[in-house]
Protein backbone atom coordinates (compact mmCIF):
# COMPACT_ATOMS: atom_id res chain seq x y z
CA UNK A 1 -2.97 -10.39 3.47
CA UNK A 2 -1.62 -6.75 2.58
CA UNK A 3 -1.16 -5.53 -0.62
CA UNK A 4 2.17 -3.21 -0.78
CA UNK A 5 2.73 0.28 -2.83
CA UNK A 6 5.94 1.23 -3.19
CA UNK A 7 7.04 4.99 -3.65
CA UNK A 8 10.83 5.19 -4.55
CA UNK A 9 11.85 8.91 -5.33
CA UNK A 10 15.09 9.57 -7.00
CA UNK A 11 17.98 11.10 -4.87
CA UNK A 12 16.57 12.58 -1.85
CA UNK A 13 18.99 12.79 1.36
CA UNK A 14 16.28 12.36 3.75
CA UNK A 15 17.52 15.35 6.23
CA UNK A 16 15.50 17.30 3.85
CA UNK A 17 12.64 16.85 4.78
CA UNK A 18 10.44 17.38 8.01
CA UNK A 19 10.33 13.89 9.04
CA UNK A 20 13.66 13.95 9.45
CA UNK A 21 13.96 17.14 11.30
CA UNK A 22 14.44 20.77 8.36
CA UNK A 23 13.56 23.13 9.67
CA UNK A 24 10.82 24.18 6.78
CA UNK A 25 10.89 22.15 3.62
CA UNK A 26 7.34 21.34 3.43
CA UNK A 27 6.65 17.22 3.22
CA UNK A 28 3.42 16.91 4.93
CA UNK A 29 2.37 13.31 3.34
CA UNK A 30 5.58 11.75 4.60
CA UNK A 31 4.52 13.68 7.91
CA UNK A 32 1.40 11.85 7.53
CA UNK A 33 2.79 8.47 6.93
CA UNK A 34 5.08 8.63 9.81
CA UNK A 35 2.25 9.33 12.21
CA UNK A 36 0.33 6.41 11.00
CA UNK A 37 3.35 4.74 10.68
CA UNK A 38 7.54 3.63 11.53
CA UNK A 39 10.30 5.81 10.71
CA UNK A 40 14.07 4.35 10.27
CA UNK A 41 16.37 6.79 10.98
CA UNK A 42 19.48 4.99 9.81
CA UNK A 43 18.56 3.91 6.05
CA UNK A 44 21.01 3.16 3.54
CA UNK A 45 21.44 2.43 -0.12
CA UNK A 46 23.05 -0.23 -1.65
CA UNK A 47 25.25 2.01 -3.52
CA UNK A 48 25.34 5.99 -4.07
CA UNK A 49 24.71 5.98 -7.83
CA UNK A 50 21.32 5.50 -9.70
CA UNK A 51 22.16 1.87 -11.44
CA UNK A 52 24.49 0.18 -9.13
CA UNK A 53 21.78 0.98 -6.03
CA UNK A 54 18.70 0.13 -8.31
CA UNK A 55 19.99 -3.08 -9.23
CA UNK A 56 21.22 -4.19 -6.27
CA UNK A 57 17.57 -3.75 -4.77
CA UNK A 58 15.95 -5.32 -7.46
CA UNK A 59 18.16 -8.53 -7.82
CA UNK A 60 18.58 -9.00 -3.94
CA UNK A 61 22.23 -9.00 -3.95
CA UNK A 62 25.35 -7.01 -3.33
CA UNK A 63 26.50 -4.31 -6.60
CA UNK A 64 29.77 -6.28 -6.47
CA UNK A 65 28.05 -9.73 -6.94
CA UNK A 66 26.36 -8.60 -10.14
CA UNK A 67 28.86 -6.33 -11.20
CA UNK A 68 26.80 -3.72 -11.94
CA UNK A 69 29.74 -0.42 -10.42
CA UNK A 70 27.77 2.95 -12.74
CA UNK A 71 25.68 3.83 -15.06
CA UNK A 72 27.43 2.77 -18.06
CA UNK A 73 25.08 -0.53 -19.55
CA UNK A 74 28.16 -1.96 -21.69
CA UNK A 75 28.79 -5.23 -20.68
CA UNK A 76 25.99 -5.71 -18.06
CA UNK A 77 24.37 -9.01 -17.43
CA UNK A 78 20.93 -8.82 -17.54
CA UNK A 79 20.18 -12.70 -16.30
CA UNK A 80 19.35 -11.66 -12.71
CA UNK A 81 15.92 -12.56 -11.70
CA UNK A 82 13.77 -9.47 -10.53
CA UNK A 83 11.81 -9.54 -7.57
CA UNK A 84 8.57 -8.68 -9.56
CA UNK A 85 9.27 -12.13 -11.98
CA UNK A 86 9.42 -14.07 -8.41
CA UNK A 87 6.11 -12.11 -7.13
CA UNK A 88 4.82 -13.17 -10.24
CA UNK A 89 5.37 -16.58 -10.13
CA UNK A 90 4.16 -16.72 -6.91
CA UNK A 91 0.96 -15.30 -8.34
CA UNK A 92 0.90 -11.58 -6.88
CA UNK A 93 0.07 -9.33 -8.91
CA UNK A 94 3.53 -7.25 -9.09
CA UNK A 95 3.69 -3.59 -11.07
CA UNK A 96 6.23 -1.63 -12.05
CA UNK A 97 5.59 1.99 -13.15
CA UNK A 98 8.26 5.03 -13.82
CA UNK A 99 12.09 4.70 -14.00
CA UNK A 100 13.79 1.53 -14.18
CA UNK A 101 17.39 2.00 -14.73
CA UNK A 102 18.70 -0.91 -14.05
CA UNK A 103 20.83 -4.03 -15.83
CA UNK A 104 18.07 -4.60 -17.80
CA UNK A 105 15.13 -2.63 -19.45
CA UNK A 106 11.54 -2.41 -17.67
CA UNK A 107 9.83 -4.60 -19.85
CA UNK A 108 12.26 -7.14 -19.65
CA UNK A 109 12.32 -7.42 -15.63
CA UNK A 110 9.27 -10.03 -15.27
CA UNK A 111 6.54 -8.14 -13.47
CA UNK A 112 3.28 -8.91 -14.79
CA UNK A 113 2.56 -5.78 -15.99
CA UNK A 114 5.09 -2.34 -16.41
CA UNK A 115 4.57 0.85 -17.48
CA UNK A 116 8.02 2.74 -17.85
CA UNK A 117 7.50 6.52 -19.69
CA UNK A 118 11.19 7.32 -19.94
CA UNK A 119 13.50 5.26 -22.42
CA UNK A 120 16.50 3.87 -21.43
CA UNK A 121 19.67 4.70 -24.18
CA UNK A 122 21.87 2.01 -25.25
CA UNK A 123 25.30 3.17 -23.69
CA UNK A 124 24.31 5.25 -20.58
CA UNK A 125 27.31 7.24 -18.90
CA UNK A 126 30.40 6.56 -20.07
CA UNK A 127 32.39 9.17 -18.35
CA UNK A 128 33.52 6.27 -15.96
CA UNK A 129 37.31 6.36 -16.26
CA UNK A 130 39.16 5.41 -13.26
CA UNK A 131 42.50 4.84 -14.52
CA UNK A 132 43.40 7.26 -16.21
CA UNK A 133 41.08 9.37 -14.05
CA UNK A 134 37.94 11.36 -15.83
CA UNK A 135 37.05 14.63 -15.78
CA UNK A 136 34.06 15.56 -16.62
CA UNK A 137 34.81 18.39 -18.73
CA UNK A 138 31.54 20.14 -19.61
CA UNK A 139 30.14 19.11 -15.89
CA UNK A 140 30.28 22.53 -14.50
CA UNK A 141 27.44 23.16 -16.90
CA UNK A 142 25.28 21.29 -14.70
CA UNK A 143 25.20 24.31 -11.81
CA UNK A 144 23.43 26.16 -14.19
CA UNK A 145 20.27 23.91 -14.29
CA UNK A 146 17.80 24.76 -11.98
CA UNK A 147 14.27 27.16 -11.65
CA UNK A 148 11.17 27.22 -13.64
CA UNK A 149 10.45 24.53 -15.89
CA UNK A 150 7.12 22.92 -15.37
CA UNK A 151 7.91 20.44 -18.20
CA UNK A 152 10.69 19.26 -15.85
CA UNK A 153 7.76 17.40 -13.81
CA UNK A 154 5.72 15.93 -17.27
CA UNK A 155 7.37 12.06 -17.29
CA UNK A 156 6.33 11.97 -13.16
CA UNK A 157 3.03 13.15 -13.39
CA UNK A 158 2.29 10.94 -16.13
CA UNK A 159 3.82 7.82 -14.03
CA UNK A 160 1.91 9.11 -11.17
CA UNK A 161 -1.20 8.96 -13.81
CA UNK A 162 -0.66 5.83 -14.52
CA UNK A 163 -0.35 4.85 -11.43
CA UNK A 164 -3.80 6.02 -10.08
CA UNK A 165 -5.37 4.92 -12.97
CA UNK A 166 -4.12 1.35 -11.83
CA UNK A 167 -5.43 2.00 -8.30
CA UNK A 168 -8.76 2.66 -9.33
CA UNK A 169 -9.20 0.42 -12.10
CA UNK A 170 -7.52 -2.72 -11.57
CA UNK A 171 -6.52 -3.25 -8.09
CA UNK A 172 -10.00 -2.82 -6.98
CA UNK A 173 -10.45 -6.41 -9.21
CA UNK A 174 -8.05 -8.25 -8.37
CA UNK A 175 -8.52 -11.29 -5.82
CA UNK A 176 -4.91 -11.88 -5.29
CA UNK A 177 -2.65 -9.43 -3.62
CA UNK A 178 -0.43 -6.96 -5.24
CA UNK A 179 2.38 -4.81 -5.02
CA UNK A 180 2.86 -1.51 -7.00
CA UNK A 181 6.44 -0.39 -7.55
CA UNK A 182 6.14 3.60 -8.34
CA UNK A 183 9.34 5.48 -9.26
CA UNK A 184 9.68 9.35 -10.04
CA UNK A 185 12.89 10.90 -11.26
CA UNK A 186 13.10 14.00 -8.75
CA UNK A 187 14.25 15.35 -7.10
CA UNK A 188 17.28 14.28 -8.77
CA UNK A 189 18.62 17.45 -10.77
CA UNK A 190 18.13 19.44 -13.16
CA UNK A 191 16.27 21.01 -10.64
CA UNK A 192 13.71 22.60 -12.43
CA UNK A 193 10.41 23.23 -10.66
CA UNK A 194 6.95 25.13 -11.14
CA UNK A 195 6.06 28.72 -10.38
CA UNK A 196 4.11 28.07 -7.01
CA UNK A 197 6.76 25.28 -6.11
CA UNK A 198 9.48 27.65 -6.46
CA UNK A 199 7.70 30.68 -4.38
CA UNK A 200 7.52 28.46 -1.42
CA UNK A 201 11.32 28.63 -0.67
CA UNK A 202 12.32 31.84 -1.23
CA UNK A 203 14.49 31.38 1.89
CA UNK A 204 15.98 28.42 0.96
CA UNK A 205 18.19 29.69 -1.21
CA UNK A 206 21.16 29.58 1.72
CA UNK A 207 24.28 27.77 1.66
CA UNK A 208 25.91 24.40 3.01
CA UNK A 209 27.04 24.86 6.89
CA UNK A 210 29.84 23.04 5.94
CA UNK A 211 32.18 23.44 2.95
CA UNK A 212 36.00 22.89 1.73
CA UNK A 213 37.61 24.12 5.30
CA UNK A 214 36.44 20.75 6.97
CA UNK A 215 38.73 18.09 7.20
CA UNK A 216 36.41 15.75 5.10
CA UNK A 217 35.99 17.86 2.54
CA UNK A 218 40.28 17.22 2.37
CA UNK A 219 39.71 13.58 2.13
CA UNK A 220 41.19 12.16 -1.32
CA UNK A 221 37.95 10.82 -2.65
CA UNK A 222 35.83 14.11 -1.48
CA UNK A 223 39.11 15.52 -3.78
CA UNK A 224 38.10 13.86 -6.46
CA UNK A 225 34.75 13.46 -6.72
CA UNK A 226 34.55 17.63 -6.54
CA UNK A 227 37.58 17.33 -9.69
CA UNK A 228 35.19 14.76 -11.58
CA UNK A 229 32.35 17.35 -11.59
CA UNK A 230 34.13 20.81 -11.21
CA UNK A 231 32.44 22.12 -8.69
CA UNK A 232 34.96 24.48 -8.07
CA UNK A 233 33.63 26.17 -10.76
CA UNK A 234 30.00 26.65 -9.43
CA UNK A 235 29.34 30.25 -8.47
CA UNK A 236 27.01 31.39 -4.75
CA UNK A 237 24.39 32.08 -6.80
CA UNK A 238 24.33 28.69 -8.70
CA UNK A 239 24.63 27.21 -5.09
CA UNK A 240 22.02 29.08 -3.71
CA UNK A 241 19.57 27.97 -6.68
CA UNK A 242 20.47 24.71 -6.64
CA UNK A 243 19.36 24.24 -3.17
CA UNK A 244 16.01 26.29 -3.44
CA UNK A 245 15.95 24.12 -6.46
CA UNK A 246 15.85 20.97 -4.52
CA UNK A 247 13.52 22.03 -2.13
CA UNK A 248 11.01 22.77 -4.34
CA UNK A 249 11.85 19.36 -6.13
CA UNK A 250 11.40 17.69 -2.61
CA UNK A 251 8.05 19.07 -1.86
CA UNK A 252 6.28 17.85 -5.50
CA UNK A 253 7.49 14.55 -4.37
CA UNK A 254 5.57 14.48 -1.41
CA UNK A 255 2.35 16.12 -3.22
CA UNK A 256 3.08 12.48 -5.40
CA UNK A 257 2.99 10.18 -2.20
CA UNK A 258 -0.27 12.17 -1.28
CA UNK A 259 -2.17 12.04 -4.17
CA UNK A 260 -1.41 8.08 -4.21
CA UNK A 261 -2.36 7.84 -1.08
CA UNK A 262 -6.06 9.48 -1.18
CA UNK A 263 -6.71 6.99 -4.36
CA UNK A 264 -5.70 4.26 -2.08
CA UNK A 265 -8.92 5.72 0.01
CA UNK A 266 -10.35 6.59 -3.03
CA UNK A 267 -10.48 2.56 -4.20
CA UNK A 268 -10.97 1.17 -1.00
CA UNK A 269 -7.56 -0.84 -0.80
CA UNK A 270 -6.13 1.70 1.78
CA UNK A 271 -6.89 -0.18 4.80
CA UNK A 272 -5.24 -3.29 3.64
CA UNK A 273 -2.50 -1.90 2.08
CA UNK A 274 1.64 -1.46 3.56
CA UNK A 275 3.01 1.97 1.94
CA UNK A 276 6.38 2.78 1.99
CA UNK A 277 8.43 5.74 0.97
CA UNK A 278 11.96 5.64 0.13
CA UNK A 279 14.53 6.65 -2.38
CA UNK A 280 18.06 5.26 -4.42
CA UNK A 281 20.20 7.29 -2.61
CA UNK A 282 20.76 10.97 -1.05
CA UNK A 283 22.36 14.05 -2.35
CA UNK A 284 25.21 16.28 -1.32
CA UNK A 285 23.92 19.36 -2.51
CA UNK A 286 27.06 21.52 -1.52
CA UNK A 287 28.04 19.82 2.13
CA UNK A 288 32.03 19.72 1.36
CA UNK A 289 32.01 21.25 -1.79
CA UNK A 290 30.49 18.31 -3.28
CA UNK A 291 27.22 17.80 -5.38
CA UNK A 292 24.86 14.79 -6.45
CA UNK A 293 25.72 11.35 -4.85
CA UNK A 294 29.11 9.44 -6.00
CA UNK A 295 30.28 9.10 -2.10
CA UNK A 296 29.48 7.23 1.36
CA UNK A 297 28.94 10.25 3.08
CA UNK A 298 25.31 10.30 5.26
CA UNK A 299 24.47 12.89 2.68
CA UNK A 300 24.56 11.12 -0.51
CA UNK A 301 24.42 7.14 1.11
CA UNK A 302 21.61 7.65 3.36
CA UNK A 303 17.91 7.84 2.03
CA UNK A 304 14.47 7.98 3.79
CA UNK A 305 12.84 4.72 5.09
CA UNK A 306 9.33 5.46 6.25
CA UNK A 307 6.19 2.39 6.66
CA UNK A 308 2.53 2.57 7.32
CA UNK A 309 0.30 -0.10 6.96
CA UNK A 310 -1.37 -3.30 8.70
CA UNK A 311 2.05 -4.61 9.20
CA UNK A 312 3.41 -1.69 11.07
CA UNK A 313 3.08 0.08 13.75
CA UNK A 314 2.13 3.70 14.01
CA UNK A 315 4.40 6.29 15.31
CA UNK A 316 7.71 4.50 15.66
CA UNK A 317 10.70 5.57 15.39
CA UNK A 318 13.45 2.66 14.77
CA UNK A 319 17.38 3.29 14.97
CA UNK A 320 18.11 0.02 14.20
CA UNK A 321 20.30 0.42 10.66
CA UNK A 322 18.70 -0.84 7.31
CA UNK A 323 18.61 -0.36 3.48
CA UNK A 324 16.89 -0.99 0.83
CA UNK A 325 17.85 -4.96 0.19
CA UNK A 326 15.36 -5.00 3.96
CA UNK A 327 12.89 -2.61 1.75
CA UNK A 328 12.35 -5.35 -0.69
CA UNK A 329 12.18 -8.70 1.82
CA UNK A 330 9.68 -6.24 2.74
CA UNK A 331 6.97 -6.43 -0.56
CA UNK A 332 7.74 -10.21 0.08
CA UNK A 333 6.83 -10.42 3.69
CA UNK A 334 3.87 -7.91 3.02
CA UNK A 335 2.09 -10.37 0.27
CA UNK A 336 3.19 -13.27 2.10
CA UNK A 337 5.19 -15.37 0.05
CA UNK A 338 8.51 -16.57 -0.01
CA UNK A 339 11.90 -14.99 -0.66
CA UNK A 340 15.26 -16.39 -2.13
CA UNK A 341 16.85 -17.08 1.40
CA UNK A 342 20.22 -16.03 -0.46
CA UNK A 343 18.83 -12.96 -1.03
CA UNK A 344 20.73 -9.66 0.82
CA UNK A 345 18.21 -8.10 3.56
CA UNK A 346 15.31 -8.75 6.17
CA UNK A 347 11.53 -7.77 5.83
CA UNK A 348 11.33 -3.89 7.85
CA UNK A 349 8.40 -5.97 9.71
CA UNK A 350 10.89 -7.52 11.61
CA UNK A 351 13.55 -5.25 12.48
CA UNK A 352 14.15 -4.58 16.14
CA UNK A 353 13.97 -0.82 17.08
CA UNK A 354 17.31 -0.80 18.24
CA UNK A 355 19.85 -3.44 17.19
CA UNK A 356 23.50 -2.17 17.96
CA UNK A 357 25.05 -5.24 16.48
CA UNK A 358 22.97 -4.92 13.34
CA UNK A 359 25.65 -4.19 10.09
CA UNK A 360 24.41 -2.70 7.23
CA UNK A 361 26.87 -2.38 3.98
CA UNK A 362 27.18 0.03 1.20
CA UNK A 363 29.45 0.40 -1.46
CA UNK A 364 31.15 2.80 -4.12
CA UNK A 365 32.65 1.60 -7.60
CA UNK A 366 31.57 4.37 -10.08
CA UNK A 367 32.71 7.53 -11.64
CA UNK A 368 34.39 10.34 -10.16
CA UNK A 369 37.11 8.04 -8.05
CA UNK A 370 39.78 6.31 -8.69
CA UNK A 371 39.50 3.52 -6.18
CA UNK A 372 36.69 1.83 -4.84
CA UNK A 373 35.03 2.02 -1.15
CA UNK A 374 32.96 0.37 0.98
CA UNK A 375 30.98 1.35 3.99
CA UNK A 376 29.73 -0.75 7.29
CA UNK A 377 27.38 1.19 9.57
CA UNK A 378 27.27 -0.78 13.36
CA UNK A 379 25.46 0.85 16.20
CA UNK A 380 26.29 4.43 16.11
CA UNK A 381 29.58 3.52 14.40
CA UNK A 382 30.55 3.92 10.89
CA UNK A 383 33.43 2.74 9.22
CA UNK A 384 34.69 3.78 5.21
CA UNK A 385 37.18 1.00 3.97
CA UNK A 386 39.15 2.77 1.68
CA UNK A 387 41.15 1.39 -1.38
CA UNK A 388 44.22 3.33 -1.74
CA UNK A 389 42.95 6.42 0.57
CA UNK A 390 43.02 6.41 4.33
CA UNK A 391 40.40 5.07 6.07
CA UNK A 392 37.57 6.67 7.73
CA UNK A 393 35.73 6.21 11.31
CA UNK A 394 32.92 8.03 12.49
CA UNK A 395 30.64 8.11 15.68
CA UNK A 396 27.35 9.13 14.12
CA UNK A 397 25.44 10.07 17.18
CA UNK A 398 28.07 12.34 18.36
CA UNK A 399 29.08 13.80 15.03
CA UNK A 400 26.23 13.38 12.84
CA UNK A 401 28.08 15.46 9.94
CA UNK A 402 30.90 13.61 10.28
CA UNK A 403 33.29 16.54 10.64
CA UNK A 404 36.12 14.50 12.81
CA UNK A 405 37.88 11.44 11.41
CA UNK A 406 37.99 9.02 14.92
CA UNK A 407 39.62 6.16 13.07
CA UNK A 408 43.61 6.38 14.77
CA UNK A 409 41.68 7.20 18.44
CA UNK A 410 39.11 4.15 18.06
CA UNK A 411 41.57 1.33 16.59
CA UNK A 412 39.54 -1.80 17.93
CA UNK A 413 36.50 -0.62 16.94
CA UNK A 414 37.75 0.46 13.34
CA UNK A 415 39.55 -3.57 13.47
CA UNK A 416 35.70 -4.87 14.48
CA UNK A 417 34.13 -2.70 11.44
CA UNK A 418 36.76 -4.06 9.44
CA UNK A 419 36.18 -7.46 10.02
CA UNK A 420 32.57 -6.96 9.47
CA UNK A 421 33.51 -6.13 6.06
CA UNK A 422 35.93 -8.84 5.51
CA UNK A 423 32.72 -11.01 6.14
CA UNK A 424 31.05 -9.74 3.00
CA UNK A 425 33.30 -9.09 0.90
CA UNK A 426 37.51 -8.72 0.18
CA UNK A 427 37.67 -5.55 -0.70
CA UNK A 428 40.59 -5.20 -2.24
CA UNK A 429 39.62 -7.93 -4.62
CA UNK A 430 36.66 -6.80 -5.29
CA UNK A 431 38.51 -3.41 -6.18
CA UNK A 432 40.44 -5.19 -8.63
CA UNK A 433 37.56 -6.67 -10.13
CA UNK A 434 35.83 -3.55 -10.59
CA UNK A 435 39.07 -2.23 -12.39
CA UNK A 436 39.14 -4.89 -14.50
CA UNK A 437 35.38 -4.52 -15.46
CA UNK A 438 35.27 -1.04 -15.94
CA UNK A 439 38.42 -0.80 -18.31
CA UNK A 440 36.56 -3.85 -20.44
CA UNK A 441 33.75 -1.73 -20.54
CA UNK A 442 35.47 1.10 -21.81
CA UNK A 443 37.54 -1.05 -24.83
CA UNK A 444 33.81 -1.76 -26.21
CA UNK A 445 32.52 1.79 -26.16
CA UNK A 446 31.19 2.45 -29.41
């Protein structure tokens, strides 16, 4: 049976990159794994935000069910069974290397062996005030945090280190299977590159086709998410680094899925081994005015999903809608053992190629609003539910940007989409819940 090795990169909105169809950012290992492999052009996260997404992949369930709405760690449970502890017990051989950031710290997940290079602090983000509503008032700081830094890269390469070192020493003598969880912070900002990284986009220093005149950008939440981190504040030059930046940031991930991918040859464990690249979430990186994640836009909710392996077929290309709860049934289905069937999501292996009645859910509970939302993606419909805002409804295929608001023209379908949601979850209860949690988390800030 297949091992699995899992590369999950750190906000990366999948339209950059050439699998997805840029014009020139340069990812030619995940051109490589899509040609050997399936590509899923409608991938989602869990949530937009590091913690609530991470979790919610590596609990199996739903950010609301655990409660987990930011970054903040006050208040968290931490009783949630990992999938590694279940691989584990199973006897695969499950590893976790790189960022955790999760409800609970890396060593205290359950895989049999991690290796996490960055420490977690005690607090995390506290600037999660939703009523009153927080600004962020030194956040505008942030544009100014991009260019040469090699150190930038130091805690990836050493998890990508690590990682070979695992491929070629241990995996090799092992008789069970195993999966290998490897996560890398970029190309989440700062986005500080190297020298030769940073020469290879000197034209992609441009800015967003769409900004503050589109009717999106107007939407309350885009309103306040921009208010949370000042953007108004970022200068064309910050904008136009930023995004060469991010390029640059892009492409050393992909020289990371490479290099892990000629050790796999390396060891021998490449033929019988199911990679797959992915990410936590996307990034805005100027579309509306609006930077990082923090929103259900495609931009920031939407992250690259692509497979190679024995259990895959090679070049595929699957608009059936998934995220990354169907990324993890995947390690399960991969190593052949069995899954919590209360568990959120269905193994990749098995997803049709195109399933228009197919719903896929995401969510947003953390800082920069100050109400929650929720997202259903059907078909080529998509449908933001939100809590004291007006709704949103989108037809994806015809407006891939989502520049034009459909949701008074297409009633039923917005009423269908609705009720989809209605099936998961109440959202206006689970609004009030998150209110209520994030206020108690705030009375026990230290």
């Amino acid at each position: 049976m297949p091992n699995m090795l899992l590369l999950i990169s750190d906000e990366h909105n999948p339209l950059y990159s050439s699998v997805y169809g840029h014009d020139f950012v340069q990812t030619p290992a995940m051109d490589t794994l899509a040609q050997n492999g399936v590509v899923y052009e409608n991938a989602y996260c869990p949530s937009p935000l590091c913690m609530p997404s991470r979790s919610a992949f590596i609990s199996g369930r739903r950010a609301h069910q655990i409660q987990v709405y930011n970054n903040c760690r006050i208040g968290i449970s931490s009783h949630y069974p990992s999938y590694g502890s279940l691989l584990a017990k199973q006897g695969i051989n499950s590893v976790h290397i790189g960022k955790s950031h999760v409800y609970a710290p890396g060593d205290k997940l359950g895989f049999q062996d991690t290796k996490c290079l960055s420490k977690d602090d005690t607090e995390g983000d506290t600037e999660i005030g939703r009523h009153p509503f927080r600004v962020r008032t030194d956040a505008a700081k942030r544009a100014t945090k991009f260019g040469i830094q090699p150190a930038n890269l130091t805690i990836d390469l050493g998890s990508i280190s690590a990682s070979i070192d695992w491929l070629l020493n241990t995996a090799p003598l092992l008789e069970n299977p195993w999966t290998l969880t490897v996560n890398l912070n970029h190309p989440h900002f700062p986005h500080y590159t190297s020298r030769d990284l940073w020469d290879l986009y000197p034209q992609a220093g441009d800015l967003p086709n769409y900004g503050l005149n589109q009717e999106t950008a107007n939407h309350p939440r885009a309103r306040e998410v921009r208010e949370h981190f000042q953007t108004d504040k970022f200068t064309e030059e910050q904008v136009r680094g930023q995004r060469r930046g991010y390029l640059a940031c892009v492409t050393f991930v992909d020289r990371q899925l490479r290099r892990l991918i000629e050790t796999l040859k390396v060891s021998g464990e490449y033929d019988k081994t199911n990679i797959i690249y992915t990410s936590d979430h996307g990034e805005m990186l100027g579309k509306f005015g609006m930077w990082w994640k923090c929103s259900l836009y495609e931009d920031s909710c939407r992250i690259p999903c692509i497979a190679s392996g024995p259990d895959f077929s090679s070049q595929l290309k699957v608009s059936t809608p998934v995220d990354l709860h169907d990324v993890q049934a995947s390690l399960f289905r991969s190593v052949r053992v069995d899954r919590p069937s209360q568990w959120i999501g269905e193994p990749l292996q098995s997803i049709p190629v195109n399933d228009n009645n197919r719903v896929v859910f995401s969510e947003y509970h953390g800082h920069g609003v100050r109400e929650s939302a929720f997202m259903i993606r059907k078909g080529h419909w998509k449908y933001l539910h939100h809590i004291g805002a007006p709704h949103q409804l989108f037809d994806i295929n015809r407006d891939p940007d989502e520049l034009c608001n459909v949701y008074k023209k297409y009633r039923e379908v917005a009423a269908d989409l609705e009720n989809e949601l209605r099936l998961i979850c109440d959202p206006e209860k689970e609004n009030d819940r998150a209110n209520d949690f994030i206020t108690a988390q705030l009375a026990m800030k230290t």
